[in-house]
Protein backbone atom coordinates (compact mmCIF):
# COMPACT_ATOMS: atom_id res chain seq x y z
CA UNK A 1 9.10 -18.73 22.43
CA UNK A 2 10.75 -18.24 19.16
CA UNK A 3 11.70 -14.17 17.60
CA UNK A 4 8.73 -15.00 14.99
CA UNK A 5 6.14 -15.82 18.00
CA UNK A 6 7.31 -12.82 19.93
CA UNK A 7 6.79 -10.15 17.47
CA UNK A 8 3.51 -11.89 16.38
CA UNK A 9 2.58 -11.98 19.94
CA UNK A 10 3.63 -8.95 21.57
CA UNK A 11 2.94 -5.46 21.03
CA UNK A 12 5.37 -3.01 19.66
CA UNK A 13 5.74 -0.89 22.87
CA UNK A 14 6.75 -4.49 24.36
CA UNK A 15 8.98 -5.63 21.91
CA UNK A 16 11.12 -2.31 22.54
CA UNK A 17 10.92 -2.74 26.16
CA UNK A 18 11.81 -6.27 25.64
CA UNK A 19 14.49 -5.57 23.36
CA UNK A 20 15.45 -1.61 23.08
CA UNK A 21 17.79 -2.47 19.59
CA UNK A 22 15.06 -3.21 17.67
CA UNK A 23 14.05 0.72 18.16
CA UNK A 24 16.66 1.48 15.48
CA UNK A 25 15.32 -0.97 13.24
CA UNK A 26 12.22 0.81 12.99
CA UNK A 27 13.45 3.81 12.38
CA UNK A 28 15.89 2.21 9.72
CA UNK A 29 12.96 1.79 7.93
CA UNK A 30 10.88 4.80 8.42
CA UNK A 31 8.70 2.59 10.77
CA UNK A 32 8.82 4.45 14.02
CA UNK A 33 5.55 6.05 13.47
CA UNK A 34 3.47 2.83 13.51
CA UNK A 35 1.14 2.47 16.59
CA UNK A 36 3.03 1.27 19.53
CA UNK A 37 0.08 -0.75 21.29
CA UNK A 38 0.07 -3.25 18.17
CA UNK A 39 1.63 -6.20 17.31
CA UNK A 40 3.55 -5.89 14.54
CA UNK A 41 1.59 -7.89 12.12
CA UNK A 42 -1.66 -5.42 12.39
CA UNK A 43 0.52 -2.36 12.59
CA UNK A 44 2.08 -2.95 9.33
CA UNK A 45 -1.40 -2.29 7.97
CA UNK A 46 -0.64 1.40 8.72
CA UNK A 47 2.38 1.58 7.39
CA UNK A 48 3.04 3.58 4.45
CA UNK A 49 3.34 1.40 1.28
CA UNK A 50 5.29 4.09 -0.67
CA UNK A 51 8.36 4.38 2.29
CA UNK A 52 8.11 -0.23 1.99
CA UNK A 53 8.77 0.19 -1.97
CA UNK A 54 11.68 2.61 -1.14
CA UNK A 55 13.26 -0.24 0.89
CA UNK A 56 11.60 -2.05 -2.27
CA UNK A 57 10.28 -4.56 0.60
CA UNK A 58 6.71 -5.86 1.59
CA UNK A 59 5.10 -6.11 5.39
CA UNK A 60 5.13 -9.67 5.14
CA UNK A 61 9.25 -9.46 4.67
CA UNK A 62 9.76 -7.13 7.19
CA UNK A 63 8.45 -9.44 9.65
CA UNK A 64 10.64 -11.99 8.46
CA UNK A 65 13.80 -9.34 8.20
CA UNK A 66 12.93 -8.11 11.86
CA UNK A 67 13.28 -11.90 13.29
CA UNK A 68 16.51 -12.26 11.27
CA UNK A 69 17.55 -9.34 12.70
CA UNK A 70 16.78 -10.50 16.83
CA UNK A 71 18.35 -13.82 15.64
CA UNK A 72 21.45 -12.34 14.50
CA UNK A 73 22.36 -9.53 17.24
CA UNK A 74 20.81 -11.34 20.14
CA UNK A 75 21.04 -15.02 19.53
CA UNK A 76 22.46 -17.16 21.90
CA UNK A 77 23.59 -14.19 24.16
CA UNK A 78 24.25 -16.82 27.00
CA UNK A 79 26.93 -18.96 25.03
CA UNK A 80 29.58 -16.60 25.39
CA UNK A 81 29.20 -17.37 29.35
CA UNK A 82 30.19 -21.31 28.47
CA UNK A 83 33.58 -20.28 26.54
CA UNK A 84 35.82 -21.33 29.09
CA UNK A 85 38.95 -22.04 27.63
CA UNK A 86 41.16 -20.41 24.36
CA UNK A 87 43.77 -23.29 23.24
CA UNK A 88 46.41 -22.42 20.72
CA UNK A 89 47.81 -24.78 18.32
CA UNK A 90 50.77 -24.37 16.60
CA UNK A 91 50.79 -23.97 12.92
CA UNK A 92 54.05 -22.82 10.79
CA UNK A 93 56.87 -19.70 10.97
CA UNK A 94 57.79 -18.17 7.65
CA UNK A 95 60.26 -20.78 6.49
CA UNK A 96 57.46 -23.36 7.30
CA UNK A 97 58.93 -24.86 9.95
CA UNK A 98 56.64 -26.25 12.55
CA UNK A 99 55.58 -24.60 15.92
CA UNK A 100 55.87 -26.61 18.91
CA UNK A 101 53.46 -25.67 21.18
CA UNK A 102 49.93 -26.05 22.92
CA UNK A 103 49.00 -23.43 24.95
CA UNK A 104 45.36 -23.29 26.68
CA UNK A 105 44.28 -19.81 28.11
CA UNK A 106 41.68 -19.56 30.83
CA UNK A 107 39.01 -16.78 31.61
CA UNK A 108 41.05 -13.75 33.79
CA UNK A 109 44.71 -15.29 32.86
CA UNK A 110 46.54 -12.19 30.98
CA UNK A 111 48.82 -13.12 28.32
CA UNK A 112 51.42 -10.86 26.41
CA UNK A 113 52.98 -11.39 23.21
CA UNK A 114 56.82 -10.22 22.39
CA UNK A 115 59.12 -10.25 19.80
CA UNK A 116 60.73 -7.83 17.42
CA UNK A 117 58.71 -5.15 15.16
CA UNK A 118 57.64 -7.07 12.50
CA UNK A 119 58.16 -10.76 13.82
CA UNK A 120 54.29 -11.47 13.51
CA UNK A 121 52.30 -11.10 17.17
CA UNK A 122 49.75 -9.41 15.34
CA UNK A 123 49.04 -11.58 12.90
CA UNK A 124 48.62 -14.35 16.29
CA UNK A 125 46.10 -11.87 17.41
CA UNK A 126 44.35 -12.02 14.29
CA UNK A 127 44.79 -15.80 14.15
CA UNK A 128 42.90 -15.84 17.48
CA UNK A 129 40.57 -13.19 16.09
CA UNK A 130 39.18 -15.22 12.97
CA UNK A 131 39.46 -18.96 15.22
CA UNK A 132 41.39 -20.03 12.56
CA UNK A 133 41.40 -23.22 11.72
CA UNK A 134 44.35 -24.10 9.91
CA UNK A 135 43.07 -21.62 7.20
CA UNK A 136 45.30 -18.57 7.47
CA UNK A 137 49.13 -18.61 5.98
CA UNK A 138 50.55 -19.55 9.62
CA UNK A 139 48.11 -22.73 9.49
CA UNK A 140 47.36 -22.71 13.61
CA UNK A 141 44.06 -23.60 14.72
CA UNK A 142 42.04 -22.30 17.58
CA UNK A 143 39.82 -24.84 19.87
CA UNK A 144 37.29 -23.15 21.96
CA UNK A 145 36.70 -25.36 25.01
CA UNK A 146 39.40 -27.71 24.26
CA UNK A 147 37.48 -28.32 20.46
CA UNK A 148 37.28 -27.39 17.27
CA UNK A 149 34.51 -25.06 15.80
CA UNK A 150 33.00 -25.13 12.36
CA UNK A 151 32.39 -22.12 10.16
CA UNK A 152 28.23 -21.81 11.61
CA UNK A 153 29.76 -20.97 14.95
CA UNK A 154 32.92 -18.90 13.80
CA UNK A 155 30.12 -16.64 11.61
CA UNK A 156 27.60 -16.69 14.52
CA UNK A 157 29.90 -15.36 16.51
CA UNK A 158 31.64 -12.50 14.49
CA UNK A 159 31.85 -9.47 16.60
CA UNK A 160 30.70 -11.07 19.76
CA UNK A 161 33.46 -13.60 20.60
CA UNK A 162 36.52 -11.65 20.59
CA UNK A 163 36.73 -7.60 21.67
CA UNK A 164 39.89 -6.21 19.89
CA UNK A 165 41.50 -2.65 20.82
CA UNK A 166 43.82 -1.91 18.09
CA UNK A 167 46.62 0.78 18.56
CA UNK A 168 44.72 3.16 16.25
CA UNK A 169 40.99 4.22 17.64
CA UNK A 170 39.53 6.77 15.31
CA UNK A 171 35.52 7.67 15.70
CA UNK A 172 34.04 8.34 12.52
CA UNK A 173 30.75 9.44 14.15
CA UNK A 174 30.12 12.71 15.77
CA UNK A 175 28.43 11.56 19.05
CA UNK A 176 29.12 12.75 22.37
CA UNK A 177 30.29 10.73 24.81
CA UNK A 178 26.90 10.11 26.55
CA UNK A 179 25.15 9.22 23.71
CA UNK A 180 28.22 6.82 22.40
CA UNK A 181 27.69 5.09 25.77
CA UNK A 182 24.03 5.18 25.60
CA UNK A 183 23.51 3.38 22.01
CA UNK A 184 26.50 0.78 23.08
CA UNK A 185 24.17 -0.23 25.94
CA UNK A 186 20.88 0.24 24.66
CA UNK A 187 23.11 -2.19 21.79
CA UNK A 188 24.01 -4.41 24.57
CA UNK A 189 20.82 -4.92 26.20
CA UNK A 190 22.46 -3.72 29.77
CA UNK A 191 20.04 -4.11 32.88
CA UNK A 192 20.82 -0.74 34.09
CA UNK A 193 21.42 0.82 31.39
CA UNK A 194 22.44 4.06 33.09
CA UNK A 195 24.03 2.88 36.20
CA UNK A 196 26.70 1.26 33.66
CA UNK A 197 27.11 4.09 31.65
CA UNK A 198 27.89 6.24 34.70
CA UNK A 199 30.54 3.20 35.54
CA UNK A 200 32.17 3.29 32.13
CA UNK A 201 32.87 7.05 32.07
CA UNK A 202 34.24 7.54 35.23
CA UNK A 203 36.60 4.20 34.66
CA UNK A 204 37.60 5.91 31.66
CA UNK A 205 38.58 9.44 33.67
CA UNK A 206 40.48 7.72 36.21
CA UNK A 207 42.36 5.56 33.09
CA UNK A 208 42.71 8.41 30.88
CA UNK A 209 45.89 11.42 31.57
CA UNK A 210 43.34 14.11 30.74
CA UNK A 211 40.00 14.17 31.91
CA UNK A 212 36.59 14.58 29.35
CA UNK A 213 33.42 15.61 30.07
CA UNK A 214 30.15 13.24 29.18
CA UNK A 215 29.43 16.58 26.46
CA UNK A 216 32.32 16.02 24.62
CA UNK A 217 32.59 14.97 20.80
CA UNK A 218 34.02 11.30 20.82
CA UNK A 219 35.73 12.81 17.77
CA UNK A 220 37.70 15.37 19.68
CA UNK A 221 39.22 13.38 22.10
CA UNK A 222 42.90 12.11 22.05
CA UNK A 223 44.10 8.65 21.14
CA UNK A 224 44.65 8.17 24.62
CA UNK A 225 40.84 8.99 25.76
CA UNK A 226 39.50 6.80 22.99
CA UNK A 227 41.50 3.96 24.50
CA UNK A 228 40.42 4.66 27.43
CA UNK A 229 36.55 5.02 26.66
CA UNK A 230 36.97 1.91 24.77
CA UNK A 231 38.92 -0.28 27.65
CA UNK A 232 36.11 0.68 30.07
CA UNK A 233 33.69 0.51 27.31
CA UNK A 234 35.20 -2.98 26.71
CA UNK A 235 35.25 -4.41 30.46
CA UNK A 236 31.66 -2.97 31.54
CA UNK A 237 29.03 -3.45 28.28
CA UNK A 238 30.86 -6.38 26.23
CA UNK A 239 30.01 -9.70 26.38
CA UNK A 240 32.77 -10.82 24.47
CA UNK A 241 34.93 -12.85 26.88
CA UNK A 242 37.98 -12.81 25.15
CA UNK A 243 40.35 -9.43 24.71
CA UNK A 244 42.93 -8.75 22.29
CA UNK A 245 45.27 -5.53 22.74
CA UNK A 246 47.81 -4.47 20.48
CA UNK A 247 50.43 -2.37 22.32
CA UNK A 248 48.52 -0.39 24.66
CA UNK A 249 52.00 1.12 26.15
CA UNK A 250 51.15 3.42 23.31
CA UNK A 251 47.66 5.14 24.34
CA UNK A 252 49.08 7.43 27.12
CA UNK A 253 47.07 5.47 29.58
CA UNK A 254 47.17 3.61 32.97
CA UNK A 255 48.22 0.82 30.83
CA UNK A 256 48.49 -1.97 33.79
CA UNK A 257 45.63 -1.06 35.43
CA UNK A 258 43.48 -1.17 32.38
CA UNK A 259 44.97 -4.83 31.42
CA UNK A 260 43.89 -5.94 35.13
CA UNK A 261 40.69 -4.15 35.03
CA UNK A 262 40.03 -5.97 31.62
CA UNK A 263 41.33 -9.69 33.53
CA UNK A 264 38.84 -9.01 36.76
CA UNK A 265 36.28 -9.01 34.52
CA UNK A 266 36.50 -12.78 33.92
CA UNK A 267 37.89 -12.32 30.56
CA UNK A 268 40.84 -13.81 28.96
CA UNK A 269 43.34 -10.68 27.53
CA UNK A 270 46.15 -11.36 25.15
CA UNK A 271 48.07 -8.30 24.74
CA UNK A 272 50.85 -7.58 22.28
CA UNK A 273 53.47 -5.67 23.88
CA UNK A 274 57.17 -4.15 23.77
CA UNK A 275 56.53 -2.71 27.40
CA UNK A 276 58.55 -4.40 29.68
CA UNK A 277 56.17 -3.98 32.72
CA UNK A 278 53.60 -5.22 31.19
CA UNK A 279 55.48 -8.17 29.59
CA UNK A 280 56.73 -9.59 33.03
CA UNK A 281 53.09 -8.77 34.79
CA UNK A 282 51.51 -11.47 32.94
CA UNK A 283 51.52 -14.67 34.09
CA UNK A 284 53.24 -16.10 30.64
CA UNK A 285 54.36 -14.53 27.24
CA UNK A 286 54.27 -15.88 24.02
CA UNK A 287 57.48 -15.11 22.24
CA UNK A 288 57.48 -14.92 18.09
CA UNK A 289 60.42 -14.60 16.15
CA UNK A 290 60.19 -15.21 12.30
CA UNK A 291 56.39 -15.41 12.40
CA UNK A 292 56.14 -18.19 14.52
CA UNK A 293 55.90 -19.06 18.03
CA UNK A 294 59.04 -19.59 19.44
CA UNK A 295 58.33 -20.74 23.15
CA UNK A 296 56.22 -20.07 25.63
CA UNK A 297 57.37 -18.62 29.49
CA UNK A 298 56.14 -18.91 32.27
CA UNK A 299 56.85 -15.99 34.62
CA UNK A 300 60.04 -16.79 37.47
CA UNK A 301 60.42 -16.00 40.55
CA UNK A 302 63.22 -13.76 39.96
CA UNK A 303 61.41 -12.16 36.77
CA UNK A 304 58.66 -11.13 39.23
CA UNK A 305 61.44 -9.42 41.48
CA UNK A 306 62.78 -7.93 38.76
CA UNK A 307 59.35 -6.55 37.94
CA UNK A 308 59.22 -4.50 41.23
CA UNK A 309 62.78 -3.33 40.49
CA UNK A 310 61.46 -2.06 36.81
CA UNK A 311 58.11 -0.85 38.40
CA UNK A 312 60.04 1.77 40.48
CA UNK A 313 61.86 2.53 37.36
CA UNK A 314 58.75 3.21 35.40
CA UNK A 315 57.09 5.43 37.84
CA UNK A 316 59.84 8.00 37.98
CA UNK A 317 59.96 7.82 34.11
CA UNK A 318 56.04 8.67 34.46
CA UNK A 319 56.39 11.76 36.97
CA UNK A 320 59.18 12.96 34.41
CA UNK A 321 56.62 13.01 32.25
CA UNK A 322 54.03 14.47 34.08
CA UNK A 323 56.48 17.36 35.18
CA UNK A 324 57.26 18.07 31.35
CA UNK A 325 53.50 18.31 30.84
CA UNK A 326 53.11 20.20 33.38
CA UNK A 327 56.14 22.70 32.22
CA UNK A 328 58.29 22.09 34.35
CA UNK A 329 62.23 21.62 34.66
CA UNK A 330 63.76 18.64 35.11
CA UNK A 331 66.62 18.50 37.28
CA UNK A 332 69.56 15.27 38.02
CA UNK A 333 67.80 15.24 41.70
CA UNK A 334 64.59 14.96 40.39
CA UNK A 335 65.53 12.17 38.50
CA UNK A 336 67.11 9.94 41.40
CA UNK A 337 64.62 10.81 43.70
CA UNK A 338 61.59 10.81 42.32
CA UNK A 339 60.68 14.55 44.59
């Protein structure tokens, strides 16, 4: 059954229960007082005709506005489930020369990015963003599935393909965190709706430093909590199977664990990164120099020793921290043994 039959079919009540998002369309359009035990079609004819004009629309458009509306935010929800594989072609550094390289990323394989500030790992992200196709100044192109797409699927899938946390994460709405949660999965279309909810906000305790309450203001909560609401945000309600991160060593998080909580959820996570744990934890990096990709690694056996070496490291650098936050002093002994 197509969007059109369904609202022609089904009452109002059931298209809500069906699909909760179309609740704010409704209201968009001053529509939420029609009677909920029509369909559509005979409720319009107790609609008010001034509020239409306002929106300087008829009833027989918004029928045809609601279905483009279903078609757009929940067509097709099951083909980001096929997307398999992310393949990287090369395209050109700043001086044009060529990039030499293939690489093909597969669902829960983590990926980080290095190179100097400036040397162009976001602008890969954003290549990988837009599936370029050999239409953004580093000409690479991005093959879904080992293929190329055209522009019907790269529009289709705006917003829903890729999941990008960015190092800045300002709310511009004052919601609390509850009701941020609540319209993502009502958004979403999650089964149990408040089960995940309840899943997101304690993942986002245990990744943030400071704890939040479900009452507070998404606006008043520290780059670090947004980050964190949005990784667990990210791994439990999206559907988008691939994840780009740009320098999460910056949030004041549990970055590793939220990079593996991201990968155990099936999806594929590039990550931009100068942190050295997090560099060697994936399973290869993708170095750029000069805006272009100059090789691709493939973690060693000795890197991976190493790692534990520079993990030990890390965690006394992190109590330091914690102690300082804490006010307290730091002593030499403190330092060298971790106590």
């Amino acid at each position: 059954m197509t969007y059109v039959e369904t609202i022609h079919t089904r009452t109002i009540a059931e298209l809500e229960q069906l699909y909760p998002i179309t609740r704010d369309f409704f209201l968009n359009l001053n529509l939420d007082s029609l009677p909920r035990q029509l369909p559509l079609p005979e409720a319009m004819g107790y609609a008010n005709a001034e509020r239409l004009a306002e929106f300087g629309c008829t009833p027989e458009e918004v029928l045809a506005q609601l279905a483009e509306f279903m078609d757009s935010v929940l067509a097709n929800p099951s083909s980001l489930q096929e997307i398999r594989t992310l393949t990287i072609l090369g395209g050109r550094d700043k001086n044009g020369q060529p990039e030499d390289v293939q690489l093909t990323i597969r669902k829960g394989e983590i990926i980080s990015i290095v190179g100097p500030t400036g040397s162009g790992k976001s602008r890969l992200l954003g290549d990988i963003e837009c599936i370029a196709q050999g239409d953004t100044p580093t000409r690479r192109r991005i093959l879904i599935n080992g293929a190329e797409v055209d522009d019907d699927f790269r529009f289709s899938m705006e917003g829903r393909l890729v999941a990008q946390l960015s190092q800045n994460m300002n709310f511009v709405v004052d919601l609390s965190v509850a009701e941020f949660l609540e319209m993502h999965a009502r958004s979403r279309l999650c089964g149990d709706a408040e089960g995940v909810i309840r899943q997101c906000f304690a993942c986002a305790n245990e990744l943030a430093g400071e704890k939040f309450t479900m009452n507070t203001k998404v606006t008043q909560l520290s780059g670090g909590q947004s980050r964190a609401l949005m990784i667990a945000d990210t791994a439990y309600m999206s559907a988008s199977p691939i994840v780009l991160i740009d320098e999460i060593e910056n949030a004041g998080i549990d970055r590793r664990e939220a990079v593996s909580l991201l990968a155990g959820q099936d999806k594929m996570v590039l990550m931009s990164t100068h942190d050295p744990v997090l560099a060697l934890s994936a399973g290869k990096r993708i170095v750029i120099k000069n805006g272009g990709i100059a090789g691709v690694l493939e973690s060693s056996d000795e890197e991976r020793e190493s790692l534990a070496i520079i993990e030990a490291l890390d965690r006394q650098v992190m109590e330091v921290r914690h102690r300082l936050r804490r006010g307290e002093r730091i002593s030499p002994g403190t330092v060298r043994g971790g106590e």
